[in-house]
Protein backbone atom coordinates (compact mmCIF):
# COMPACT_ATOMS: atom_id res chain seq x y z
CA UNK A 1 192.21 112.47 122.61
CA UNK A 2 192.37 108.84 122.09
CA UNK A 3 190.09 106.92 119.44
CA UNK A 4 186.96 105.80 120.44
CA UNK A 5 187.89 102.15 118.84
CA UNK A 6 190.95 101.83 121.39
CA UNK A 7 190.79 100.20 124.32
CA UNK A 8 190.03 102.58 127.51
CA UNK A 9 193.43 102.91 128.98
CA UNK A 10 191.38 102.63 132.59
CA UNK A 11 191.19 98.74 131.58
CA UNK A 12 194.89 98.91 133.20
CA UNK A 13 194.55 100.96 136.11
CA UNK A 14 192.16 98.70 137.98
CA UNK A 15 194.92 97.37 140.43
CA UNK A 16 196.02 101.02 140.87
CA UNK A 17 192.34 102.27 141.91
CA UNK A 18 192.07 98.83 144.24
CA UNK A 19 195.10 99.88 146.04
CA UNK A 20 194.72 103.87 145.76
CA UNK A 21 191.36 103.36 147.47
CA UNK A 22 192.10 100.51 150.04
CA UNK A 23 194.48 102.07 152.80
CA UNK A 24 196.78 99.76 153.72
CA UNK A 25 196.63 98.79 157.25
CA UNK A 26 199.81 99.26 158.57
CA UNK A 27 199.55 103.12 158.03
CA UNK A 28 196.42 102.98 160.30
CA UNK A 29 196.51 105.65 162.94
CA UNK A 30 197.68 105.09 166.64
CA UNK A 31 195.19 105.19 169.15
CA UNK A 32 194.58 108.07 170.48
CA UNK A 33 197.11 109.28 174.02
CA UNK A 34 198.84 105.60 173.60
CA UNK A 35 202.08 107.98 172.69
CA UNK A 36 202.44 111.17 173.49
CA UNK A 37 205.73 112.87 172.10
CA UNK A 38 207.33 116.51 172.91
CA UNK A 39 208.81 117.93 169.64
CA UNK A 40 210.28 121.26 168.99
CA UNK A 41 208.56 124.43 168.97
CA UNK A 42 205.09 124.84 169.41
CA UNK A 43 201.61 125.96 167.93
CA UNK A 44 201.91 129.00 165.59
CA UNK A 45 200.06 131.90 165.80
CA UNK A 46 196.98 131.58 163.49
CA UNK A 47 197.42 134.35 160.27
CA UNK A 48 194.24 136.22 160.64
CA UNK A 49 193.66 139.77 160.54
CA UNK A 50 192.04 141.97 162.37
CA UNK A 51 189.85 145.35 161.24
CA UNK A 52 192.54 147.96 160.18
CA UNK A 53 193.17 150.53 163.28
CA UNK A 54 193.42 153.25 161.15
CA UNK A 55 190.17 154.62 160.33
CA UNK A 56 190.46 155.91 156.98
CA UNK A 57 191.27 152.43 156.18
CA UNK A 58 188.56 151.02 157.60
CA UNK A 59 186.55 153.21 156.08
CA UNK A 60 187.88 152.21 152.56
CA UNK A 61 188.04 148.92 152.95
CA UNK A 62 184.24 148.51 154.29
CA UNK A 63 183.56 151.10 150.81
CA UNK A 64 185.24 148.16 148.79
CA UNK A 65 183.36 145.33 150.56
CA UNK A 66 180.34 146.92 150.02
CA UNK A 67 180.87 147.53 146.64
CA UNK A 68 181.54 143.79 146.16
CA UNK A 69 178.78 142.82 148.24
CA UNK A 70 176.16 144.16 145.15
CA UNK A 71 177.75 141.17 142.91
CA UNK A 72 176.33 137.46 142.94
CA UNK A 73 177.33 135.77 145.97
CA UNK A 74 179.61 132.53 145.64
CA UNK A 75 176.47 130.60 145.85
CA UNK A 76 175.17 132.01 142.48
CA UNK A 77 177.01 131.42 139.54
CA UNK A 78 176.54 130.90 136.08
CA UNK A 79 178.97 128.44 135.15
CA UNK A 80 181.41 129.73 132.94
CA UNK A 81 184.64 130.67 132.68
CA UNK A 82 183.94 133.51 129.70
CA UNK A 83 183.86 136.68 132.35
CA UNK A 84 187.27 135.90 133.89
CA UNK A 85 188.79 135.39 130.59
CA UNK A 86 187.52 138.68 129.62
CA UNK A 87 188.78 140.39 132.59
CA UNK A 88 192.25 138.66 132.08
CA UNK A 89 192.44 139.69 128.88
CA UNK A 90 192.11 143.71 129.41
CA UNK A 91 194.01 143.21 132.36
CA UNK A 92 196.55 141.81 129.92
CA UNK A 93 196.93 137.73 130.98
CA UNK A 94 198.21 138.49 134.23
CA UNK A 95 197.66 134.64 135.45
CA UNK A 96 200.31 134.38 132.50
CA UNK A 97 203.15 135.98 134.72
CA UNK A 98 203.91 133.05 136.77
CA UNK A 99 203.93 129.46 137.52
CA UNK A 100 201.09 128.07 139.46
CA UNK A 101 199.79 124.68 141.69
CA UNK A 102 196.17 124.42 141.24
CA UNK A 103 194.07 122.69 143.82
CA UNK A 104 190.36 121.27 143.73
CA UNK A 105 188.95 118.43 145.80
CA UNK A 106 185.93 118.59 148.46
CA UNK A 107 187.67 118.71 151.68
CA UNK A 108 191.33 119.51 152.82
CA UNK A 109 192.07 122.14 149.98
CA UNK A 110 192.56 125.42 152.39
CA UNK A 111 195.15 123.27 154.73
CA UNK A 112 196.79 122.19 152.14
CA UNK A 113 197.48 125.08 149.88
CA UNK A 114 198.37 126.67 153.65
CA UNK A 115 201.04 123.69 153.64
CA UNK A 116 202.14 124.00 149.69
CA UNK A 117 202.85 127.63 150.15
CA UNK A 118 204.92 126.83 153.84
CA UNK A 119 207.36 124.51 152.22
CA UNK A 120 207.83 126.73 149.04
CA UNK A 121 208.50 129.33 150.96
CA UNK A 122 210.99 127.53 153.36
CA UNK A 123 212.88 126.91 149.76
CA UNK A 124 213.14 130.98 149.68
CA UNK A 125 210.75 131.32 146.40
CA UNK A 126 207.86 133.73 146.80
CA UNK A 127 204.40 132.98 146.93
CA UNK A 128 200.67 133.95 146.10
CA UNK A 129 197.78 131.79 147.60
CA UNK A 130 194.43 132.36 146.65
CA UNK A 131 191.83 130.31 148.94
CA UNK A 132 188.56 131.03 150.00
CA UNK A 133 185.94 131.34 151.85
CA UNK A 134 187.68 133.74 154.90
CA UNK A 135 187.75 132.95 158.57
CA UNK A 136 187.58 136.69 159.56
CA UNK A 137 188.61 139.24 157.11
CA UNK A 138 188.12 139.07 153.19
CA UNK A 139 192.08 140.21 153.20
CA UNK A 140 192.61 136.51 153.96
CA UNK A 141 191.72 135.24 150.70
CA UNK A 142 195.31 136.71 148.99
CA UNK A 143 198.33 136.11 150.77
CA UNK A 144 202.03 137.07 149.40
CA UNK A 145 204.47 135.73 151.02
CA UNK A 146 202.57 133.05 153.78
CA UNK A 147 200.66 136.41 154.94
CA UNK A 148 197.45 138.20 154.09
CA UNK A 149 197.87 141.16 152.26
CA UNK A 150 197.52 144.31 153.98
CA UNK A 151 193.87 146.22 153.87
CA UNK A 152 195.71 148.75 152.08
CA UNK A 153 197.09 146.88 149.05
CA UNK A 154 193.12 145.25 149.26
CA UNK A 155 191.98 148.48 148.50
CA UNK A 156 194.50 149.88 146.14
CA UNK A 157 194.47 146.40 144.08
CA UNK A 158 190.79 146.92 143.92
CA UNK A 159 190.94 150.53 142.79
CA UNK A 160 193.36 149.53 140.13
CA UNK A 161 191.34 146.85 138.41
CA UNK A 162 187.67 148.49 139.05
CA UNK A 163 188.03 150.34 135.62
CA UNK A 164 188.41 146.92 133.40
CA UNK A 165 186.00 145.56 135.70
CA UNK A 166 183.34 147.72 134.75
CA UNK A 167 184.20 147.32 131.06
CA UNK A 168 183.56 144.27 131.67
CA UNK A 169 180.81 144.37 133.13
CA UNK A 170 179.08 146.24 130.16
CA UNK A 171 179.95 143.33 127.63
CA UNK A 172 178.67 140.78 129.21
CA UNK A 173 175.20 139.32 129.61
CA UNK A 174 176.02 139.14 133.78
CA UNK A 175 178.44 141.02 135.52
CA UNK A 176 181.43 139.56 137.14
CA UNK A 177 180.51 138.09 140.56
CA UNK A 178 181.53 138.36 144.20
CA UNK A 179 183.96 135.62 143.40
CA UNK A 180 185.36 136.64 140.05
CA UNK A 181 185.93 140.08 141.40
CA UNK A 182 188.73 138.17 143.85
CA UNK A 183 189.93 136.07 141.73
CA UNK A 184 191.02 138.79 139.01
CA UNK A 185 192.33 140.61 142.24
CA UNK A 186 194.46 138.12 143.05
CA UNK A 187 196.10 137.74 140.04
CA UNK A 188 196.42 140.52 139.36
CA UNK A 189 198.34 140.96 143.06
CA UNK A 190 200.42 137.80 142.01
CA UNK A 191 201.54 139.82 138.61
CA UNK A 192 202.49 143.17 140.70
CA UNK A 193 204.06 141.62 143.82
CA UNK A 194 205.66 139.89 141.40
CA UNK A 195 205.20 136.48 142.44
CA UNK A 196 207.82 133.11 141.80
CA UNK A 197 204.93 130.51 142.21
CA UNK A 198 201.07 130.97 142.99
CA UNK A 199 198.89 128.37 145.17
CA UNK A 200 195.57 128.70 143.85
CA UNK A 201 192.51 127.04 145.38
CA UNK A 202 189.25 126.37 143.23
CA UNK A 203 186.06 128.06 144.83
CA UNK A 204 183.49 125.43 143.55
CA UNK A 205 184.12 122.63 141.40
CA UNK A 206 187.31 123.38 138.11
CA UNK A 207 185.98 123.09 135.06
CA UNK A 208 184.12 126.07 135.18
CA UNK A 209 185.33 128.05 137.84
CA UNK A 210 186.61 131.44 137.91
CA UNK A 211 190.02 130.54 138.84
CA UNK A 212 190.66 127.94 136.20
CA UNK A 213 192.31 130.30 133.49
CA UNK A 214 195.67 129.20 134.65
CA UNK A 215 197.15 126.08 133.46
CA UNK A 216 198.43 125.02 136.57
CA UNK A 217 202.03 123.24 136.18
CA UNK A 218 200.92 120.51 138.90
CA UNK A 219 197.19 120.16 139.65
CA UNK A 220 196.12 118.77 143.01
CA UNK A 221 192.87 117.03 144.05
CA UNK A 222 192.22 116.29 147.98
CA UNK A 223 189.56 113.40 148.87
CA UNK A 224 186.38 113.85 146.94
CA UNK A 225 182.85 113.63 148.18
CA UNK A 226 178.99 114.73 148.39
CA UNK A 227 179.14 118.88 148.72
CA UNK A 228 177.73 121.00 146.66
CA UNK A 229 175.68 118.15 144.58
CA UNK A 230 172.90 120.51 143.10
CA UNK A 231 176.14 122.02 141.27
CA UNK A 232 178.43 119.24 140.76
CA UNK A 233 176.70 115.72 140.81
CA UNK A 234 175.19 113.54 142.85
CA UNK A 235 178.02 110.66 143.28
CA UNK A 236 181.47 111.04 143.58
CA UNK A 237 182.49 110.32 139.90
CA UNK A 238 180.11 113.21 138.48
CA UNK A 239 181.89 115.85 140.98
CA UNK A 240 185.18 114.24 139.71
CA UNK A 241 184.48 115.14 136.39
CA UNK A 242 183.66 118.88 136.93
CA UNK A 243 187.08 118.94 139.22
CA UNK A 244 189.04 117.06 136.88
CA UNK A 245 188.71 120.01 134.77
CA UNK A 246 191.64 121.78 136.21
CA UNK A 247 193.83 118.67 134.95
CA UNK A 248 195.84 120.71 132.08
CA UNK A 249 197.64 119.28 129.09
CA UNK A 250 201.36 117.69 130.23
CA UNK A 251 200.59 118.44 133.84
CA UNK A 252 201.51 116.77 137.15
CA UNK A 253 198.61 115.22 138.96
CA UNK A 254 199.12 114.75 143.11
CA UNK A 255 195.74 112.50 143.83
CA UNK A 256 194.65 112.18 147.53
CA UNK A 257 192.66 109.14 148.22
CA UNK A 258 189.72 108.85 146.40
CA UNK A 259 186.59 106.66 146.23
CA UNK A 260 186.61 104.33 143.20
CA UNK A 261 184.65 105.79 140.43
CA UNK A 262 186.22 109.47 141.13
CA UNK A 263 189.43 107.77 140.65
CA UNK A 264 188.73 106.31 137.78
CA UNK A 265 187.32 109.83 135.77
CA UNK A 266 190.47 111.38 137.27
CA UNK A 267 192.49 108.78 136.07
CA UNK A 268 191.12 109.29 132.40
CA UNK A 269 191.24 112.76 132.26
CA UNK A 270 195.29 112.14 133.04
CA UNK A 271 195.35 109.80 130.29
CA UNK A 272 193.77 112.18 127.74
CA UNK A 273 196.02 115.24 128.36
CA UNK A 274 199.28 113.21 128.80
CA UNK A 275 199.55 114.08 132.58
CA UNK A 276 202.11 112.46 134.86
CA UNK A 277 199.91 110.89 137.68
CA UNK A 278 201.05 110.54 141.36
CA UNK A 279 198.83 108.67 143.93
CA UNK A 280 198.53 108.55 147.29
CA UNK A 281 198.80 105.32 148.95
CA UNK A 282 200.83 104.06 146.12
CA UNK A 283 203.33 107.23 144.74
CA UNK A 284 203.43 108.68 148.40
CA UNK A 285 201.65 108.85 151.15
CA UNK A 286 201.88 108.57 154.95
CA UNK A 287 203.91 105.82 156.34
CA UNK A 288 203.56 106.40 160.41
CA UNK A 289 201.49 109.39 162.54
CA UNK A 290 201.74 109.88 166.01
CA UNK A 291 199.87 112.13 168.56
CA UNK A 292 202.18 115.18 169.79
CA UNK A 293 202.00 117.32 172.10
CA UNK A 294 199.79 120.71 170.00
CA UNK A 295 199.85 117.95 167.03
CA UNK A 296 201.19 115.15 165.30
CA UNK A 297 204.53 113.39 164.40
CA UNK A 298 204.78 111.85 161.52
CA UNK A 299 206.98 109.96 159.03
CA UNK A 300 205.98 111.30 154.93
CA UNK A 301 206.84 108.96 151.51
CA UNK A 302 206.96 111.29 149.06
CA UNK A 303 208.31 111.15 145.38
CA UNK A 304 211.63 111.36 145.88
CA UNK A 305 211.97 109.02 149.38
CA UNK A 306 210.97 109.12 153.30
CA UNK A 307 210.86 112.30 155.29
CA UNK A 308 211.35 111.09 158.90
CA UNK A 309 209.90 113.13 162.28
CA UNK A 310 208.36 115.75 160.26
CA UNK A 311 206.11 117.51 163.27
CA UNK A 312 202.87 119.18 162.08
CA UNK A 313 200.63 121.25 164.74
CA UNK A 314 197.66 120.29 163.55
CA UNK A 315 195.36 117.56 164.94
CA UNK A 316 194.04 114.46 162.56
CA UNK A 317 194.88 112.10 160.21
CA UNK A 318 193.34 113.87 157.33
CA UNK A 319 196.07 116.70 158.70
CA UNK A 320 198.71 113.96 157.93
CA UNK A 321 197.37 112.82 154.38
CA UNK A 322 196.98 116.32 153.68
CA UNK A 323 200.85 116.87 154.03
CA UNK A 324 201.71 114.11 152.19
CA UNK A 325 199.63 115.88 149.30
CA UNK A 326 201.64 118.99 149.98
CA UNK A 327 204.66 117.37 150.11
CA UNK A 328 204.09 115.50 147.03
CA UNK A 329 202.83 118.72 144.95
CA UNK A 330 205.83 120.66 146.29
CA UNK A 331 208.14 117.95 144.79
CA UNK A 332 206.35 117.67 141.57
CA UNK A 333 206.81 121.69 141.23
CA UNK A 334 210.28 120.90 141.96
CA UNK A 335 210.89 118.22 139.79
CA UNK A 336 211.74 115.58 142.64
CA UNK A 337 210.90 111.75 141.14
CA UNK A 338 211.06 112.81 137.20
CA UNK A 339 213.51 115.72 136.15
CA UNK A 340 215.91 115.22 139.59
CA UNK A 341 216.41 112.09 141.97
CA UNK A 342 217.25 113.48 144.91
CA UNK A 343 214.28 114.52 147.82
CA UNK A 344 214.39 117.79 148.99
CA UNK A 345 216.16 119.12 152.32
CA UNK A 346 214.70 117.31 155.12
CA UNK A 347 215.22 120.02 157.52
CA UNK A 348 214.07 122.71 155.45
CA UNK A 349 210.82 120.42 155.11
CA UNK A 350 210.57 119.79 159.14
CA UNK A 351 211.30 123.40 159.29
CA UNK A 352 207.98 124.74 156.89
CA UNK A 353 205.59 121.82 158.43
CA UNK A 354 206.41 122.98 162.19
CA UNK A 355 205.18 126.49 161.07
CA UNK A 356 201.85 125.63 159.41
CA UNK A 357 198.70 127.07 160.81
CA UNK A 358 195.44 126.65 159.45
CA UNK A 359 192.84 129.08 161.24
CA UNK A 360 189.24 127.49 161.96
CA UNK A 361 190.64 123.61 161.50
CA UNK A 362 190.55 122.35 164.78
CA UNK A 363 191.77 125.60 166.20
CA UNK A 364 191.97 126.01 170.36
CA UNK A 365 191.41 129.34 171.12
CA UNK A 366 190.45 128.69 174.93
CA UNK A 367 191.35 126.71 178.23
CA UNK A 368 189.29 125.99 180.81
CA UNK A 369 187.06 124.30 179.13
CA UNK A 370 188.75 123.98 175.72
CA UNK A 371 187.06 125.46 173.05
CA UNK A 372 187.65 124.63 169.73
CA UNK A 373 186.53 125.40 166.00
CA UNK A 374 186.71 123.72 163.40
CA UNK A 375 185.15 124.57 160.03
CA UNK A 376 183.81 120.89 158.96
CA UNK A 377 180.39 121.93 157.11
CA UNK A 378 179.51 118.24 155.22
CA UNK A 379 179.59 114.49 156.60
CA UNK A 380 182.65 113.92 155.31
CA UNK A 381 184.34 116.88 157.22
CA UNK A 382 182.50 116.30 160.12
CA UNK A 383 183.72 112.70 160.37
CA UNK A 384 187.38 113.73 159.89
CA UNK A 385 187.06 116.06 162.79
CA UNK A 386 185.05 114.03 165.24
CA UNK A 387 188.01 111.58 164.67
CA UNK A 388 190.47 114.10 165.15
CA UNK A 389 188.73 115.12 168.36
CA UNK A 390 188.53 111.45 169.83
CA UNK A 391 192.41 110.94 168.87
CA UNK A 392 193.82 114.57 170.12
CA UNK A 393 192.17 115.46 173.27
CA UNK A 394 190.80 113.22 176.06
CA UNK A 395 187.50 115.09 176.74
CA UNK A 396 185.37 113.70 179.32
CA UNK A 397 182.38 115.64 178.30
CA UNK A 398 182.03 117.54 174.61
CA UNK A 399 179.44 120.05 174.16
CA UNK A 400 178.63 120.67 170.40
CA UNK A 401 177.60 124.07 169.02
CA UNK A 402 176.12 124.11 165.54
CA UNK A 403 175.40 126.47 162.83
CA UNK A 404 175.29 125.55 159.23
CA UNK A 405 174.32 126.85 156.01
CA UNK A 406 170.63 125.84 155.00
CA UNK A 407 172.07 124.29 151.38
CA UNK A 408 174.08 121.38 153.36
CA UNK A 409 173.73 117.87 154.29
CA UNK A 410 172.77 119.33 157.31
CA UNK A 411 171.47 115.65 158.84
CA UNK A 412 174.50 113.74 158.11
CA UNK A 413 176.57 116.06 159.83
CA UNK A 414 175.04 115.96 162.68
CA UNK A 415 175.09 112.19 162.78
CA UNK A 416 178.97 112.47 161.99
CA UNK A 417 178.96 114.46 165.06
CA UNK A 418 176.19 112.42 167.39
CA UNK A 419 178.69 110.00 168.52
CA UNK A 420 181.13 113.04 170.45
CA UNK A 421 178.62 115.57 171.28
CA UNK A 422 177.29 114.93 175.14
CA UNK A 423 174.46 117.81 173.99
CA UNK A 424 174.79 120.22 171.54
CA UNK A 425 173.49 124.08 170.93
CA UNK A 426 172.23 124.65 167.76
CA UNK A 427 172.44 127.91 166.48
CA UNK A 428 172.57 130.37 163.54
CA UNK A 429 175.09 132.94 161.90
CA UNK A 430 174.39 136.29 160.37
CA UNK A 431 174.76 135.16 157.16
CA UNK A 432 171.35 135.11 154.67
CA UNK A 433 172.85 131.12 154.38
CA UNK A 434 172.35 129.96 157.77
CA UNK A 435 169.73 127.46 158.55
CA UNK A 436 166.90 129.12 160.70
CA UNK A 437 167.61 127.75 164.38
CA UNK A 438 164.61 126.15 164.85
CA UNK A 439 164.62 124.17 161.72
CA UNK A 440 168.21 122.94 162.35
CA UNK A 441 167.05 122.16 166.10
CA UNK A 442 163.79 119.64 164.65
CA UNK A 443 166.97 117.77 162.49
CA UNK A 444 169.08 117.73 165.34
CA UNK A 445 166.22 116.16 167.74
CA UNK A 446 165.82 113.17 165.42
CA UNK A 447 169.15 112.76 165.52
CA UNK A 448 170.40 113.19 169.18
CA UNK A 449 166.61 113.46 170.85
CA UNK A 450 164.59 116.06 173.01
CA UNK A 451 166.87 115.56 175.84
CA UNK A 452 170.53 116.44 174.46
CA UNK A 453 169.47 119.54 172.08
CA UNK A 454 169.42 123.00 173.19
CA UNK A 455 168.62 126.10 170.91
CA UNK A 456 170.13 129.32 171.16
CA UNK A 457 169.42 131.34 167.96
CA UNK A 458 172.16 133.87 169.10
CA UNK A 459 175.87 132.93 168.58
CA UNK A 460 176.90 134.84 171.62
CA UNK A 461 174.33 133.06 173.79
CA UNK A 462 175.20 129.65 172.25
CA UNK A 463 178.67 129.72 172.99
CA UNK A 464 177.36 131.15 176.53
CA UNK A 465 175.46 127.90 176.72
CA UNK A 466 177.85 125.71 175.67
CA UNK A 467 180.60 126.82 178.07
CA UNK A 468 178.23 126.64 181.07
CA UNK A 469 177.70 123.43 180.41
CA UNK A 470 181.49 121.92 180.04
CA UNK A 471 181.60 123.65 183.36
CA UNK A 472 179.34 121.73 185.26
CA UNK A 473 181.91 118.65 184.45
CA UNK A 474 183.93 120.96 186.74
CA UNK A 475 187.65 123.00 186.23
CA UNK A 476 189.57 119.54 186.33
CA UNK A 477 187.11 117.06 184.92
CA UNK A 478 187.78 117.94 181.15
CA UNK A 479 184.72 119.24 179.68
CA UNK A 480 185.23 120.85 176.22
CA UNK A 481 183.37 122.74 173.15
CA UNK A 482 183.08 122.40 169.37
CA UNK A 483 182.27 125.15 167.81
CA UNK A 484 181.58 123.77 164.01
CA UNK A 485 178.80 123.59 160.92
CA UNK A 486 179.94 126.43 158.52
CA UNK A 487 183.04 128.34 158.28
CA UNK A 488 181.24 131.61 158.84
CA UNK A 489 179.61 129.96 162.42
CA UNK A 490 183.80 129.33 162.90
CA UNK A 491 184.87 133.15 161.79
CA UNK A 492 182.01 134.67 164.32
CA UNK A 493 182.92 132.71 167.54
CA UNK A 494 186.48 133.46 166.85
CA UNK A 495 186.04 137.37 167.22
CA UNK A 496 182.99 136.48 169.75
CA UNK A 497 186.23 134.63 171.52
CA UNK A 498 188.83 137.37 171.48
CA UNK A 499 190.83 136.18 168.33
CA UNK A 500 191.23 138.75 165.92
């Protein structure tokens, strides 16, 4: 810690935060269908799984969610990192066993651990990712090896740590929530499998949350803003205090974009615990996008020099910045820009990018109309996607369907969304979260009017709705649906839709 008589070492980044925060316009995005390019390969099959077919499994696994389902939710915490250290410590420090890249941020962090863990397994070293919330199937959540484990090692992972879990449990003033429960899981997976490298997303916030017993050897924080502000803060710096928490003592730091005053705390934090800082926009970043055919092309600067023609199947430029994140963290693990010189392989890069899929971010999962989901559940998501949808597909007529959690900025989105949406369908999953249909229709009137709302409490009638009316633009006219508000809205209409 530096003396409180010294000058604030932030007195010298204020050209860094002018230019970390002002994108330069030359690495503006194309508009969108002014080039289209073919590149190789195509969209990857999205990594979700379905209910086990065996029943017995089933069974078990359904046992196990139930059994996790009588723990606080991930909306109730008590913020504090004491019941996870317990639990590491009888499990004996598993977190301990291997290397890790800790991400935080408010939007951006599931892609991009999805993209961390592609290029480090490309480089043949094996990984753990831990992210959260699921699409589909609470399997999701722990992947070895770029896949979900199976329901089997779920269960058995569970049955091995339930013992110290209930000791736990007993010593403590609360018992270990929903969300701890996982999060010893999964390291405890990582230790067993065993793992070279784990890609560990934060479920709210850093400081205090249950993943941040690891000292992550590179920390990485995507763009921060408003979510989650009766937790974190009510401007950007306050939630960039709580997530610079994950910032560890001789770290690497891979910064996205950020505003100004989040920047700034993030900077300090560096400062204090002698981290090595890389930013985006100045250290790396993205120096050209173009729309391709299923996604983008795009030219990367990371640490250790260009990566030309990368191709990345997903849609947006907040995809793009959040490989150049990737990219950058990957480096830093590697060493690329301090310890070595050299960049890594550019084909083994092109190779992990063109095989990136991130389930329930901008996903297609029909034609005629298109349907797509995408997960955006704050303003700042929802802008990022209606962008993405303007740039990536020409509709001539977009019908919005809408369900979102009742403890959102539930207005904003829906103006981030007002420009795009012809009409939207407001509607409600099963979760105790969701907004009551009704209520979220009397927002959604004052924001689009009487005329261009419709209300379907029922998912499967909503999605009913909204296809019907793409349809009346007729088979060749381009109508489409968004299907969008909460990533448990997203997870529903996918099985409603045949995936998984």
């Amino acid at each position: 810690m530096s003396d409180e008589n010294e000058p604030d070492p932030l007195d010298h980044f204020e050209e860094i935060i002018a230019a970390e925060t002002d994108r330069d316009p030359d690495l503006a995005v194309i508009e969108a269908g002014s080039r289209t390019l073919r590149t190789q390969g195509g969209p990857p099959s999205a990594d979700v799984p379905a209910r086990p077919e065996d029943p017995e499994v089933d069974k078990a696994l359904r046992e196990v969610e139930a059994e996790l389902a009588t723990r606080w939710g991930e909306t109730k915490l008590e913020p504090s990192v004491t019941r996870i250290a317990a639990l590491m410590d009888v499990l004996g420090d598993p977190q301990r066993a291997y290397p890790s890249i800790h991400i935080t941020g408010t939007n951006g962090k599931t892609s991009t651990a999805r993209m961390i863990e592609a290029l480090l397994g490309a480089f043949e070293l094996r990984t753990g990712r831990y992210t959260s919330p699921h699409v589909q199937s609470i399997t999701e959540r722990i992947s070895l090896d770029g896949a979900p484990i199976s329901a089997e090692r779920f269960i058995e992972t569970y049955q091995d740590i339930r013992p110290y879990i209930e000791m736990v449990d007993s010593q403590q003033e609360y018992r270990l929530s929903f969300f701890e429960v996982l999060t010893g899981m999964a390291y405890a997976a990582f230790a067993d499998a065993p793992v070279d490298v784990a890609v560990v997303e934060v479920g709210m916030g850093g400081s205090w949350d249950a993943t941040n017993v690891i000292d992550g050897d590179v920390a990485v924080v995507t763009p921060i803003d408003l979510d989650h502000t009766d937790r974190l803060g009510g401007t950007p710096g306050e939630i960039a205090g709580e997530k610079a928490g994950i910032i560890k003592q001789d770290a690497t730091v891979i910064m996205a974009q950020q505003p100004v005053d989040a920047a700034q705390v993030l900077l300090k934090k560096a400062v204090e615990v002698d981290a090595t800082v890389a930013r985006e926009g100045l250290e790396f970043g993205v120096v050209s996008r173009q729309v391709a055919v299923g996604g983008q092309l795009a030219t990367l600067r990371g640490l250790g020099g260009e990566y030309p023609e990368v191709y990345l199947p997903l849609h947006g430029a907040h995809q793009a910045h959040n490989a150049a994140v990737a990219l950058a963290a990957v480096e830093a693990f590697f060493g690329v820009g301090a310890a070595r010189a050299e960049p890594l392989d550019i084909d083994t890069v092109r190779k992990a990018f063109a095989a990136v899929s991130s389930p329930g971010r901008m996903e297609v999962v029909r034609r005629s109309p298109t349907v797509v989901l995408d997960a955006a559940h704050n303003p700042a998501g929802a802008r990022a996607t209606a962008e993405a949808i303007a740039e990536a597909f020409d509709f001539s007529r977009l019908i919005g369907v809408v369900g979102a959690s009742g403890d959102k900025n539930v207005r904003g989105l829906l103006e981030a969304f007002e420009p795009i949406f012809a009409e939207v369908v407001v509607t409600q999953n099963s979760s105790h979260r969701a907004m009551d249909a009704d209520e979220l229709a009397a927002i959604a009137v004052e924001v689009f009017g009487d005329e261009r709302v419709q209300v379907e409490p029922r998912l499967p009638d909503a999605l009913e709705a909204a296809i019907t009316l793409a349809e009346e633009e007729g088979e060749f006219a381009g109508g489409g649906v968004l299907v969008t508000g909460s990533v448990i809205t997203v997870g529903e209409a996918r099985l409603l839709l045949g995936k998984g």
